[in-house]
C-alpha atoms as a PDB file:
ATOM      1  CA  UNK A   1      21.883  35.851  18.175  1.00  0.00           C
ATOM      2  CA  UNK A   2      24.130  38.977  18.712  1.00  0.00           C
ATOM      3  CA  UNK A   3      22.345  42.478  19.075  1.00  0.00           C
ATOM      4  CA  UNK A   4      22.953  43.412  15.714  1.00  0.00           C
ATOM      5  CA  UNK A   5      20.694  40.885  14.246  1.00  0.00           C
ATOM      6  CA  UNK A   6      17.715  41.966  16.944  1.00  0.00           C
ATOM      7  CA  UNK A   7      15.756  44.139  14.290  1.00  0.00           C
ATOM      8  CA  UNK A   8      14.759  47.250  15.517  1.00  0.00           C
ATOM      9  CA  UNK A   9      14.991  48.342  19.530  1.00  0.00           C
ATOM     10  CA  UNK A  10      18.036  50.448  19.160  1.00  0.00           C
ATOM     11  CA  UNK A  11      17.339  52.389  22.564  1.00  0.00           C
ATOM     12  CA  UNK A  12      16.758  49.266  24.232  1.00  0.00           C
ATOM     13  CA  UNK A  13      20.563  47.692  22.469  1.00  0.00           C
ATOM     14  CA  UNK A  14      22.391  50.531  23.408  1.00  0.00           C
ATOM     15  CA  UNK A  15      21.842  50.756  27.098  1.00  0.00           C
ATOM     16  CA  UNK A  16      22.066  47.170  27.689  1.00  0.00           C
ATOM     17  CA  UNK A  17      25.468  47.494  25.929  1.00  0.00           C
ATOM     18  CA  UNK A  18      26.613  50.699  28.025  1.00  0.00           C
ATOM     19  CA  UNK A  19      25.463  48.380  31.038  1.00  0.00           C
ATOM     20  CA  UNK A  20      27.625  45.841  29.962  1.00  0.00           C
ATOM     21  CA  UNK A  21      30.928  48.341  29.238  1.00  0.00           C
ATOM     22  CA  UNK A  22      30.376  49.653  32.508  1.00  0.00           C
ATOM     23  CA  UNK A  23      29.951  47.178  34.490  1.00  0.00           C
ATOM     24  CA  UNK A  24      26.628  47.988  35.651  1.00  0.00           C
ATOM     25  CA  UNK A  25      24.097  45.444  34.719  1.00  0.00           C
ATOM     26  CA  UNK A  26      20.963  45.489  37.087  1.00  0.00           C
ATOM     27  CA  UNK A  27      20.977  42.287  39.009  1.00  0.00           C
ATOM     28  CA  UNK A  28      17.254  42.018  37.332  1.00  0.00           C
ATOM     29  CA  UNK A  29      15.334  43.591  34.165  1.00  0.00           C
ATOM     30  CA  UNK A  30      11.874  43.500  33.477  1.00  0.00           C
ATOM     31  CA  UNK A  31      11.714  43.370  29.529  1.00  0.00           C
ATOM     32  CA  UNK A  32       7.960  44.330  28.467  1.00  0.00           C
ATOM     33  CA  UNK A  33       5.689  45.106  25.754  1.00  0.00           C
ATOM     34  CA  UNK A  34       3.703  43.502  22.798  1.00  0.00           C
ATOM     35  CA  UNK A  35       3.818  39.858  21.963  1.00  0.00           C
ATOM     36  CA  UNK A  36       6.414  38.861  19.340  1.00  0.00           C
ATOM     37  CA  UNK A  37       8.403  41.815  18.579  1.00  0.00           C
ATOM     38  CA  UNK A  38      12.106  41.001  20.142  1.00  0.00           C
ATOM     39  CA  UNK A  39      12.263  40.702  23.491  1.00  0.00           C
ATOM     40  CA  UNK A  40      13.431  37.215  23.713  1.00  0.00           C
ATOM     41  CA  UNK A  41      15.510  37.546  21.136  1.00  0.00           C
ATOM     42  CA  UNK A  42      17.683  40.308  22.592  1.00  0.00           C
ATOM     43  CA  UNK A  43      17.587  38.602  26.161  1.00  0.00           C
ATOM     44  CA  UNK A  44      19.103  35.738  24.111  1.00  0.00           C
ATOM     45  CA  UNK A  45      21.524  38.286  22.666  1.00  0.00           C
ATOM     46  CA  UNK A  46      22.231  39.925  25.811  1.00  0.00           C
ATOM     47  CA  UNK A  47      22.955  36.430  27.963  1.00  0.00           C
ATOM     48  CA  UNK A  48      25.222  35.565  25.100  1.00  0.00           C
ATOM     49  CA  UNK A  49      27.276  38.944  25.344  1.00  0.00           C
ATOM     50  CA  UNK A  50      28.060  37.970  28.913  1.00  0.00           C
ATOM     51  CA  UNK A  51      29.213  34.643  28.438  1.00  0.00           C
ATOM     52  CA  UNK A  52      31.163  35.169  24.969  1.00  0.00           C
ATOM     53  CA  UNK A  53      34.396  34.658  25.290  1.00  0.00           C
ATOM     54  CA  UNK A  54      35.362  38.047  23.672  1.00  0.00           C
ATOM     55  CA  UNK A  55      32.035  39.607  25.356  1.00  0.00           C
ATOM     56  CA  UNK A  56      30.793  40.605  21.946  1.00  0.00           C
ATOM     57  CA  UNK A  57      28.101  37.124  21.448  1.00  0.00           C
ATOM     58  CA  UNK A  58      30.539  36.320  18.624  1.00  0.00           C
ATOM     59  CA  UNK A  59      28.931  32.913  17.463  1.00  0.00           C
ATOM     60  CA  UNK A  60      32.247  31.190  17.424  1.00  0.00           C
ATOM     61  CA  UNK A  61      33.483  31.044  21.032  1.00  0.00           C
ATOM     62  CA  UNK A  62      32.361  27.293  23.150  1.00  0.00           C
ATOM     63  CA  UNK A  63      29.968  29.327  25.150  1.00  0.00           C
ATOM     64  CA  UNK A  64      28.176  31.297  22.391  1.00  0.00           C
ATOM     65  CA  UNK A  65      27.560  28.002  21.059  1.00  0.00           C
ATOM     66  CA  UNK A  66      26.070  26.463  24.164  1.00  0.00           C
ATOM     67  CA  UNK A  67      23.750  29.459  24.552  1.00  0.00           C
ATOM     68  CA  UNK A  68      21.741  28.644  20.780  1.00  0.00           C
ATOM     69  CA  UNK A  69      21.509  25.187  21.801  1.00  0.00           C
ATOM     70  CA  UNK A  70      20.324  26.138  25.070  1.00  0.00           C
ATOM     71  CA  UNK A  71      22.799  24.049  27.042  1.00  0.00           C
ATOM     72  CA  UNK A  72      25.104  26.289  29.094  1.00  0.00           C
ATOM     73  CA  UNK A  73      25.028  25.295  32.297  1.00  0.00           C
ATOM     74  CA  UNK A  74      25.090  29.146  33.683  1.00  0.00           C
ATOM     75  CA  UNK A  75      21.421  29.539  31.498  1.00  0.00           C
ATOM     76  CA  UNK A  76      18.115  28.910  33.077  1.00  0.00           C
ATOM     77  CA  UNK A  77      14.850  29.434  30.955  1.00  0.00           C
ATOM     78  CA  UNK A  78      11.845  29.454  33.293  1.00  0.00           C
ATOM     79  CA  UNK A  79       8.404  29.110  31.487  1.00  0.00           C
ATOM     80  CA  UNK A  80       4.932  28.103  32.235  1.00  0.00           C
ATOM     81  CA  UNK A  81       3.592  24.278  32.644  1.00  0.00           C
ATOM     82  CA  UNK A  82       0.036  24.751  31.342  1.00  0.00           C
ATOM     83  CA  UNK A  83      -1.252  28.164  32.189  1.00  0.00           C
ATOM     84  CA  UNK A  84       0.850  29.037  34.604  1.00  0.00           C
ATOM     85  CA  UNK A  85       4.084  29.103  36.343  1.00  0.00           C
ATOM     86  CA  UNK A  86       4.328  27.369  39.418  1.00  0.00           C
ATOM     87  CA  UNK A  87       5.836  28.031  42.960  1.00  0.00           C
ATOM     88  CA  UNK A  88       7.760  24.584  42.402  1.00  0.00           C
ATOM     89  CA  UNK A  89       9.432  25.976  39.346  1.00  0.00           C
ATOM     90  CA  UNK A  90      10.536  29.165  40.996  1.00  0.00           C
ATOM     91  CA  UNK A  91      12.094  26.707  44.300  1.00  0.00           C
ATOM     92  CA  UNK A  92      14.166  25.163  41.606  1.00  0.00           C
ATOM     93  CA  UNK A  93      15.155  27.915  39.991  1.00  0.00           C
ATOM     94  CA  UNK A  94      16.110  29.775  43.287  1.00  0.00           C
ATOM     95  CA  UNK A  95      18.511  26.384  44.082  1.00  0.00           C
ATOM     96  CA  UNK A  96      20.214  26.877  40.729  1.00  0.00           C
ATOM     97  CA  UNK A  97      21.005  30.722  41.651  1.00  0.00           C
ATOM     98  CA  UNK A  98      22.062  29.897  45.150  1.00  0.00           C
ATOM     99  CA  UNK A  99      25.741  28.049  43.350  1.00  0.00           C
ATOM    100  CA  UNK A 100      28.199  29.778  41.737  1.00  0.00           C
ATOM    101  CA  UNK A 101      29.003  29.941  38.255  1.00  0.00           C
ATOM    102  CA  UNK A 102      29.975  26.347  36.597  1.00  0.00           C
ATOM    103  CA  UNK A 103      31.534  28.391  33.292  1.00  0.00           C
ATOM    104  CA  UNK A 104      30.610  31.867  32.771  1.00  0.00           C
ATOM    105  CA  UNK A 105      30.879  35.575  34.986  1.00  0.00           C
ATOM    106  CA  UNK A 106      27.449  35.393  36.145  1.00  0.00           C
ATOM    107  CA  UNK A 107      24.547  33.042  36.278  1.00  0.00           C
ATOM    108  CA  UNK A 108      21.932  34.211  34.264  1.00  0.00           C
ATOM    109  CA  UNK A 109      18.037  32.757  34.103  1.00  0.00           C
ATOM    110  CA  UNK A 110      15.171  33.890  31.326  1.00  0.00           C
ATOM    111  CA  UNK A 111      11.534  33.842  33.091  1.00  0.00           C
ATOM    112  CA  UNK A 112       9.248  34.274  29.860  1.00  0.00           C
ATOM    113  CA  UNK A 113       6.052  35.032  30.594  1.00  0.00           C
ATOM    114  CA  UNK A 114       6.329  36.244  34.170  1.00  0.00           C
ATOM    115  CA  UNK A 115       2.815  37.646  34.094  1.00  0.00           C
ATOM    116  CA  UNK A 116       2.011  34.037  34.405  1.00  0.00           C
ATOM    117  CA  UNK A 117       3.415  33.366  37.533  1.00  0.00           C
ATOM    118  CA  UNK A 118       0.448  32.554  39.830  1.00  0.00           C
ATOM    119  CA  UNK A 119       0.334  34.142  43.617  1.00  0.00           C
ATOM    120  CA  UNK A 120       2.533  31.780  45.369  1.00  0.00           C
ATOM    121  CA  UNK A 121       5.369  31.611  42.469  1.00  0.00           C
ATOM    122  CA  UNK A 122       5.426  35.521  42.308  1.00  0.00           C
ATOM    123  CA  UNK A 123       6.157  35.822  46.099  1.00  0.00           C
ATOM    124  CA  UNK A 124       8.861  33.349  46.183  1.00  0.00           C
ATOM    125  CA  UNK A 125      10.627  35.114  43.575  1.00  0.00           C
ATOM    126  CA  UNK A 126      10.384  38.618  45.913  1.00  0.00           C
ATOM    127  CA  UNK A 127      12.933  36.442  47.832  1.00  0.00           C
ATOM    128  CA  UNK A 128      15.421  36.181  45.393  1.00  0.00           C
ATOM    129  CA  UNK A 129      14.836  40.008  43.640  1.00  0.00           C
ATOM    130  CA  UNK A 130      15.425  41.171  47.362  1.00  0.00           C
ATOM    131  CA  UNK A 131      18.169  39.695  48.041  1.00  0.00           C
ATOM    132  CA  UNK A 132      20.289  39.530  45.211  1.00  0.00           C
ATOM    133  CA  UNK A 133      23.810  37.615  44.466  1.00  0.00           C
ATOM    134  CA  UNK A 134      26.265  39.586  42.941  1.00  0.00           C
ATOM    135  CA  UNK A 135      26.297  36.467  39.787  1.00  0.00           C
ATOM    136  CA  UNK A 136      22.988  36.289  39.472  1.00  0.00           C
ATOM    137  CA  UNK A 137      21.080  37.966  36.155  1.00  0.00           C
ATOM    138  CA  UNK A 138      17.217  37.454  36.041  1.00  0.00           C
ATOM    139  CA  UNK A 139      15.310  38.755  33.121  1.00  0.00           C
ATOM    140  CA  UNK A 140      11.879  38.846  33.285  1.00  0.00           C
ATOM    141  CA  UNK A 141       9.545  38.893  29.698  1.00  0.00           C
ATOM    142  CA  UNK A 142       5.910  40.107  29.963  1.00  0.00           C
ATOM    143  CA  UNK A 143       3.684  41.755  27.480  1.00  0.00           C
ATOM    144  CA  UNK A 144       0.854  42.340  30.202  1.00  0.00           C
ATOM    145  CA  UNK A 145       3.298  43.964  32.686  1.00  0.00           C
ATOM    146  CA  UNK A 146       0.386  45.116  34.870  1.00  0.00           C
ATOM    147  CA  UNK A 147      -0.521  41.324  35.670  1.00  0.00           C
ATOM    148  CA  UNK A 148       3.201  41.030  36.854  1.00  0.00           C
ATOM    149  CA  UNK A 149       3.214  42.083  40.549  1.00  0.00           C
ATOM    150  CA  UNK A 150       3.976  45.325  41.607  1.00  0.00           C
ATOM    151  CA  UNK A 151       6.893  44.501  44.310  1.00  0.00           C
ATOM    152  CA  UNK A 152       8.379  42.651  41.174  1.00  0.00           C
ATOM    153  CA  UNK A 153       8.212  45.453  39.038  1.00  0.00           C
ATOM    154  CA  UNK A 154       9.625  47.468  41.122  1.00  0.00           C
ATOM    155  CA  UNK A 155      12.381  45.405  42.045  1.00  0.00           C
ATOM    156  CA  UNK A 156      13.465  45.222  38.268  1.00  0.00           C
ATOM    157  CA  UNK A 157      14.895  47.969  35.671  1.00  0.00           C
ATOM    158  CA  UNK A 158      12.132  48.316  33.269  1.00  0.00           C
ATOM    159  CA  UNK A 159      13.155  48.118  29.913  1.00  0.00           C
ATOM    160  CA  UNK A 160       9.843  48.840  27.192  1.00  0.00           C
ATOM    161  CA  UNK A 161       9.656  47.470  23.831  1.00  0.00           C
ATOM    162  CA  UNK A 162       7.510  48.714  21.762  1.00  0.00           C
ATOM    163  CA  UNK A 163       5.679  47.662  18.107  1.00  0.00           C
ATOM    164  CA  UNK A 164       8.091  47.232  15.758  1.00  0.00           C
ATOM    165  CA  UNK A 165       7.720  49.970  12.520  1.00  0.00           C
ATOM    166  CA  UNK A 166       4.919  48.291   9.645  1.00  0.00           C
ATOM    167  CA  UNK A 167       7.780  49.323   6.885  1.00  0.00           C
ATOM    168  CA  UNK A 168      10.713  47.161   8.573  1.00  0.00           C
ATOM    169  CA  UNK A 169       8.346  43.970   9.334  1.00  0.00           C
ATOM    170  CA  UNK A 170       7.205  44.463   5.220  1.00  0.00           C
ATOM    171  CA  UNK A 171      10.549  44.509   3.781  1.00  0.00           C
ATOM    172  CA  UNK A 172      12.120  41.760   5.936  1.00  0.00           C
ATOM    173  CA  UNK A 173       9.123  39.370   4.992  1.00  0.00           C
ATOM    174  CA  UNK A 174       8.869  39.931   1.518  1.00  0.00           C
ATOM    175  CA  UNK A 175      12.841  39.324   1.262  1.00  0.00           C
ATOM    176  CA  UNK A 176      12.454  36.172   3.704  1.00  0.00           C
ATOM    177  CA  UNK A 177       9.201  35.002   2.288  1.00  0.00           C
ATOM    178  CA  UNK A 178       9.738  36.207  -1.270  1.00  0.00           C
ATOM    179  CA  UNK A 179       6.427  37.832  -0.901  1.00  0.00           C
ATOM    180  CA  UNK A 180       5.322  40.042  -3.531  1.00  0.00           C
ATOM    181  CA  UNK A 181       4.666  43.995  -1.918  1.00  0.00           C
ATOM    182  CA  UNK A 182       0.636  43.835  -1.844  1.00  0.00           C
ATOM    183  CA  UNK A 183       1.442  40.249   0.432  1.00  0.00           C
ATOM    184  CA  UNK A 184       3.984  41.846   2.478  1.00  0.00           C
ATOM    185  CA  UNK A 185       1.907  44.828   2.988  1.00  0.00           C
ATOM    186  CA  UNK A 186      -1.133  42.740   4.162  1.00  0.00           C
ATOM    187  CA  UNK A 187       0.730  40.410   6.183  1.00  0.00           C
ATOM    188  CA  UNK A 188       2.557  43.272   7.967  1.00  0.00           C
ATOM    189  CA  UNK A 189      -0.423  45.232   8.727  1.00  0.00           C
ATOM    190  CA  UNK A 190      -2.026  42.653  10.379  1.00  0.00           C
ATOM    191  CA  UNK A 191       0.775  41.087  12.593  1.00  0.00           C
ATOM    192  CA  UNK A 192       0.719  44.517  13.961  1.00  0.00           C
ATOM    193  CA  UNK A 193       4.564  44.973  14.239  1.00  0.00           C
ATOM    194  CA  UNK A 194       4.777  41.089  15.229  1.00  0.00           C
ATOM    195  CA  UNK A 195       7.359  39.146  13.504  1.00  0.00           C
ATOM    196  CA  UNK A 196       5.859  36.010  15.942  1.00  0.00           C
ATOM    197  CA  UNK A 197       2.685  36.700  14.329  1.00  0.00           C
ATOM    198  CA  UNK A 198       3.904  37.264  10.485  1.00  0.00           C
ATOM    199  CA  UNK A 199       6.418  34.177  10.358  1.00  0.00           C
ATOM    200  CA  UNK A 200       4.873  31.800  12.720  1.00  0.00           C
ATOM    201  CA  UNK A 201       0.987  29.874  12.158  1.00  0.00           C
ATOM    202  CA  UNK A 202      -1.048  33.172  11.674  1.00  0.00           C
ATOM    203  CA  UNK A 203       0.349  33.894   8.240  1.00  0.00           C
ATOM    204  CA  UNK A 204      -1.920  31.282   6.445  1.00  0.00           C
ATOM    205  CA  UNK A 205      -4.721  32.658   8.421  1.00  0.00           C
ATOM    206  CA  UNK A 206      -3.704  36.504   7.625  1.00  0.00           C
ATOM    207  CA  UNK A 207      -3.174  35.437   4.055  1.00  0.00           C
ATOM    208  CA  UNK A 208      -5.454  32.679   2.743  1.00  0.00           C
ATOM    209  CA  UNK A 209      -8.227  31.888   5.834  1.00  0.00           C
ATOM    210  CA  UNK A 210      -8.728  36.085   5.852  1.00  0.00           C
ATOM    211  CA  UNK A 211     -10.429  35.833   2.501  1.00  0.00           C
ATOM    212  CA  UNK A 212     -13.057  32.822   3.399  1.00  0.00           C
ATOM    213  CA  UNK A 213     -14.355  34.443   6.994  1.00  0.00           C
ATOM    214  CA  UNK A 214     -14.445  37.795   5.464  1.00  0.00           C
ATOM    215  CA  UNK A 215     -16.744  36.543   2.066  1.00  0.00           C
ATOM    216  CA  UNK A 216     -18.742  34.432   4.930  1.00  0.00           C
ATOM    217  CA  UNK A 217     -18.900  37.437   7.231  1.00  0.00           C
ATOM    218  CA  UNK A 218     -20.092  39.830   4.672  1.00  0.00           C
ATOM    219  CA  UNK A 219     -22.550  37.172   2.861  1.00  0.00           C
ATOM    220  CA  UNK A 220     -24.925  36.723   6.101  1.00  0.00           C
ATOM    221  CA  UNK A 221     -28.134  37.866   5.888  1.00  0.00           C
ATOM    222  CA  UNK A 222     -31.333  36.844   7.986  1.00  0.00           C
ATOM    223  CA  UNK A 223     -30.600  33.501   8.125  1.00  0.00           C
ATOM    224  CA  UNK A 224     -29.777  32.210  11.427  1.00  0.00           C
ATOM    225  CA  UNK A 225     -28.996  28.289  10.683  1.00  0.00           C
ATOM    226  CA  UNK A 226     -26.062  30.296   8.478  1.00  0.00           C
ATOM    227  CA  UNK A 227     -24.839  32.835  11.260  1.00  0.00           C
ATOM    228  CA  UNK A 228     -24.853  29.445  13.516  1.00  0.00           C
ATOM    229  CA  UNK A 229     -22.918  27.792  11.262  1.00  0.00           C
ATOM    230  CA  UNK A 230     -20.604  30.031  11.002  1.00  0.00           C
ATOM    231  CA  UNK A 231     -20.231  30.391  14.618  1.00  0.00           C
ATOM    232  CA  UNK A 232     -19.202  26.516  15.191  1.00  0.00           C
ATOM    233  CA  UNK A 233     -16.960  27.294  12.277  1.00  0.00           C
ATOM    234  CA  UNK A 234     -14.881  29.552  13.492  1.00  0.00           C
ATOM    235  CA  UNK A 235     -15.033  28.312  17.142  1.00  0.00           C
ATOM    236  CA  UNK A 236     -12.952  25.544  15.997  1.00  0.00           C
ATOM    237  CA  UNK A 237     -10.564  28.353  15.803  1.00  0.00           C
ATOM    238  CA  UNK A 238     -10.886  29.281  19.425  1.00  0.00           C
ATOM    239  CA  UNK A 239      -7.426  29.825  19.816  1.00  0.00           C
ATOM    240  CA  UNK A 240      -7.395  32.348  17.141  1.00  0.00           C
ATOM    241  CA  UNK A 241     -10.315  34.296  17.853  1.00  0.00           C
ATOM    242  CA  UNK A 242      -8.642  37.209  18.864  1.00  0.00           C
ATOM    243  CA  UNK A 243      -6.824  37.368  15.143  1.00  0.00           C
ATOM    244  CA  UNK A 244      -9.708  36.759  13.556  1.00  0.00           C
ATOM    245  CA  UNK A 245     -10.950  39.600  15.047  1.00  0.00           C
ATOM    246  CA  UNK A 246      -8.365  41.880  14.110  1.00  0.00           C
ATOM    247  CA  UNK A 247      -9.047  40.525  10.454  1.00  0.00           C
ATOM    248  CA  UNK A 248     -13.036  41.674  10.710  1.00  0.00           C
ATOM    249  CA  UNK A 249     -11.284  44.874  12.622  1.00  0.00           C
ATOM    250  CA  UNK A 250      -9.426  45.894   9.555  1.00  0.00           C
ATOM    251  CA  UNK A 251     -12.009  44.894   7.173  1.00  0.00           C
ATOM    252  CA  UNK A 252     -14.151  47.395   8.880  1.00  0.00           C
ATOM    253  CA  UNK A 253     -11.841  49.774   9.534  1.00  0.00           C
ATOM    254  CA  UNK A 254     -10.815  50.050   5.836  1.00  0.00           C
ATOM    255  CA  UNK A 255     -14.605  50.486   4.752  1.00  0.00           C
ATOM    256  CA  UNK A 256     -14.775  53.584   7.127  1.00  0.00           C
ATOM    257  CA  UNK A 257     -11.797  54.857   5.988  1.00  0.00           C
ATOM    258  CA  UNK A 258     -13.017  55.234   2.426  1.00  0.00           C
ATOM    259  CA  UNK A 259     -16.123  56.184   3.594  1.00  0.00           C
ATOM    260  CA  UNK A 260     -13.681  59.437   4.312  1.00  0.00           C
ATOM    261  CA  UNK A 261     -12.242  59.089   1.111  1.00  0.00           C
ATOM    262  CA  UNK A 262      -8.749  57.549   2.785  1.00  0.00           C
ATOM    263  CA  UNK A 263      -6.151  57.265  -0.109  1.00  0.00           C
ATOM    264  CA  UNK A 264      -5.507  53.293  -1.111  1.00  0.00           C
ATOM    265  CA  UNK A 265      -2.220  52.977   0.594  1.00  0.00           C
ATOM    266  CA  UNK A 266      -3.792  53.484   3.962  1.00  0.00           C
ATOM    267  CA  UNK A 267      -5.561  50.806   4.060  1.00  0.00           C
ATOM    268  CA  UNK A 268      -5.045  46.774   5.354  1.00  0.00           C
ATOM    269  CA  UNK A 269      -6.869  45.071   2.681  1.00  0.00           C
ATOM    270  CA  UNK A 270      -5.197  46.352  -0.415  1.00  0.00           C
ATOM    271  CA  UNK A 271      -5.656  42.771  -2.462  1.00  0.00           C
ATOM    272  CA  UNK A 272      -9.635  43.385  -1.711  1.00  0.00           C
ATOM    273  CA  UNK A 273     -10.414  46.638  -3.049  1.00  0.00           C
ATOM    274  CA  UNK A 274     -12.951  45.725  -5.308  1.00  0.00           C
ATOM    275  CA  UNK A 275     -15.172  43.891  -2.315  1.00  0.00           C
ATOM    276  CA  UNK A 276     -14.636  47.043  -0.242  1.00  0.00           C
ATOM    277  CA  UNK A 277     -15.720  49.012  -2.591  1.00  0.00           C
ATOM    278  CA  UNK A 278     -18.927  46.765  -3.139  1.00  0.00           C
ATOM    279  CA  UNK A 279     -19.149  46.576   0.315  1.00  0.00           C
ATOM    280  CA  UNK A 280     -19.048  49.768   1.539  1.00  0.00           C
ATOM    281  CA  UNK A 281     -21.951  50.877  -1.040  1.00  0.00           C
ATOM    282  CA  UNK A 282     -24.369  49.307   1.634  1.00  0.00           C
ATOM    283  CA  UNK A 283     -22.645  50.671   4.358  1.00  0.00           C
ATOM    284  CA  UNK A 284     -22.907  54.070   6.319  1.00  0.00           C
ATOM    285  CA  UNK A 285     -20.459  56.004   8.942  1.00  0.00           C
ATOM    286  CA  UNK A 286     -22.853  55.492  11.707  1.00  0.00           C
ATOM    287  CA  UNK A 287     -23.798  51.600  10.386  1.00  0.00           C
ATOM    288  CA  UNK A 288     -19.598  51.164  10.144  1.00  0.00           C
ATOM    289  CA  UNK A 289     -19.152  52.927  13.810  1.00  0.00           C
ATOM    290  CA  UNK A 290     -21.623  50.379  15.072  1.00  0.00           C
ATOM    291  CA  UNK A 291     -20.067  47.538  13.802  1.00  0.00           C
ATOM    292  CA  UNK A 292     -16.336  48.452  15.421  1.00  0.00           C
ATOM    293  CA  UNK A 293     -17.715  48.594  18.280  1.00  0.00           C
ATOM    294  CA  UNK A 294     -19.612  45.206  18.576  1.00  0.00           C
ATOM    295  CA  UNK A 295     -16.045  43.711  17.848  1.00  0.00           C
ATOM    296  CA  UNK A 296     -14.521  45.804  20.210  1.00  0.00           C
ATOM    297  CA  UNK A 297     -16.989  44.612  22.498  1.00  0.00           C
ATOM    298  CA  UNK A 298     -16.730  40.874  21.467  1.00  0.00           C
ATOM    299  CA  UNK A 299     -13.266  41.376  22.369  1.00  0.00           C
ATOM    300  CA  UNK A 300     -14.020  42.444  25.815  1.00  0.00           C
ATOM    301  CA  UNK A 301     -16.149  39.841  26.540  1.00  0.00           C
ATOM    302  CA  UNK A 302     -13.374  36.974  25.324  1.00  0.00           C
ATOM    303  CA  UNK A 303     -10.996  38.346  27.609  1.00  0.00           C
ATOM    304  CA  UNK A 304     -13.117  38.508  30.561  1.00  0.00           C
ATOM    305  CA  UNK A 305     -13.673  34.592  30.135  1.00  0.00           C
ATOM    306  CA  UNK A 306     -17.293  35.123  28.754  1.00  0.00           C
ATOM    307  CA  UNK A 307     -19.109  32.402  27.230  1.00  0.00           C
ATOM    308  CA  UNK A 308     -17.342  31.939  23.542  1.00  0.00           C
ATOM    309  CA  UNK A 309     -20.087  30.757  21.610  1.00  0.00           C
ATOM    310  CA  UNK A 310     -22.690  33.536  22.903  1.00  0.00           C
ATOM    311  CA  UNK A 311     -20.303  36.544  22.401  1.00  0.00           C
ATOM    312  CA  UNK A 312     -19.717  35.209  18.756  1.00  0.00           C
ATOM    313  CA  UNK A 313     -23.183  34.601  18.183  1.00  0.00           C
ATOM    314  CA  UNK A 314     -23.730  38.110  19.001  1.00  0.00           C
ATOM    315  CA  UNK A 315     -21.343  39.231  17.217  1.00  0.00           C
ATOM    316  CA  UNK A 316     -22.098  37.948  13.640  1.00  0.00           C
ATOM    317  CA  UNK A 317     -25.935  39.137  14.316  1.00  0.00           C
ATOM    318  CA  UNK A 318     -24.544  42.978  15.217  1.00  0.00           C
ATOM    319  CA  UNK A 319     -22.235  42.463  11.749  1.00  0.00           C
ATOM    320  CA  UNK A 320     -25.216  41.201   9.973  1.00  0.00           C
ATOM    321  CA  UNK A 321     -27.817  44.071  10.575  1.00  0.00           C
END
């Protein structure tokens, strides 16, 4: 992976590249912002222009090489064992940075997902961001940098990524996916300038299971044994609940939008104009309004821990008035 091939993040490229000319790479950089949209890719890229050989990441030289299959022996990846990662992982990682470079300039380790560091790991690492060797490279990947700590953050150059443009992600899946454009343009919207989210397990939920929740969604009425049902059904989805709301987010979205009498091309759901449209004829701004905000709400409550079941049962009853 050279930089080149990073979509997007051009800022970002250029002044890890005028780093790199000069001479003056931070001995630690704090790479953070949404899920998915490149910033493991171009810390890939960028531990890859160090070790090259012509210090381009040319693909061709031995070390290049080692760095895709992840076996250079100057490369650490550090990432979290269950839900978190551990002071032990962090000791081990410190005793690989304490010995000099087997092959390349500089020894270089990848923490992804420092916000998951718990207490203990995050304190150890102070250690090592404080006192620095002159071979050592340590990039840190969040996208919740305010769960990172704060005397890590500011021990690192921050370097923000942000969504990647809705346009770029459509064109690059239709050509990779051979979608057609009304596809592309759904499957774009909703990974929400993800490619993680558009090419990994959420595009058969964005594109096929979107259709199902929304006609059950839309269907309830006063029955409760169906809301219920409908509940355990998509709490067998519990590790997709946040998507799935950002499917009944659009949906509703959309409907206020042509409520305002939004031109077609704004909208998320472009393959479902006809049930928007049929939809919407029951709907009002205020009813709509409502409705956003008892998702945003269910959304609060999920990531606060709350009781899954309850906020969903909730939910559906606040989408079914």
């Amino acid at each position: 992976m050279t930089f080149a091939r990073v979509l997007g993040h051009e800022r970002q490229k250029a002044i890890l590249q005028r780093a790199m000319t000069s001479g003056r790479l931070a001995h630690a950089y704090l790479f953070e912002g949404p899920e998915g949209v490149g910033k493991r890719l171009l810390a890939v890229a960028l531990a890859r222009a160090v070790f090259c050989r012509e210090g381009t990441g040319c693909g061709d030289c031995p070390a290049c090489r080692k760095v895709d299959h992840q076996n250079h022996p100057d490369l650490h990846l550090v990432e979290s064992e269950g839900a978190a990662i551990k002071i032990d992982q962090v000791r081990v990682l410190q005793r690989e940075m304490a010995f000099r470079p087997v092959e390349g300039g500089k020894k270089i380790c990848l923490i992804d997902g420092a916000d998951r560091m718990n207490p203990a790991a995050g304190n150890a690492l102070l250690k090592t961001l404080e006192e620095p060797s002159g071979e050592a490279l340590l990039i840190l990947l969040t996208c919740r940098s305010d769960a990172v700590l704060g005397t890590i953050r500011s021990r690192c150059q921050r370097l923000p990524f942000g969504r990647l443009p809705r346009t770029m992600i459509q064109e690059v899946l239709q050509e990779r996916l051979e979608l057609g454009v009304t596809e592309g343009h759904v499957l774009a919207a909703l990974a929400d300038g993800s490619f993680h989210k558009a090419l990994g397990r959420d595009r058969d939920l964005y594109l096929v299971q979107r259709r199902e929740i929304l006609k059950q969604v839309t269907a309830l009425g006063g029955s409760v044994i169906a809301l219920f049902e409908l509940t355990r059904q998509l709490m067998e989805e519990k590790d997709r609940l946040a998507e799935i709301l950002d499917i009944l987010q659009t949906f509703y979205r959309d409907l206020l939008l042509l409520q305002h009498g939004a031109a077609e091309s704004e909208l998320v759901n472009i393959d479902l104009l006809e049930k928007l449209r049929r939809v919407g004829r029951r709907e009002t701004v205020p009813s709509l309004l409502n409705k956003l905000e008892a998702i945003a709400a269910s959304r609060r409550h999920l990531e606060r821990n709350a009781n899954r079941q309850l906020a969903l049962d909730i939910l559906l009853m606040r989408l079914a008035a």
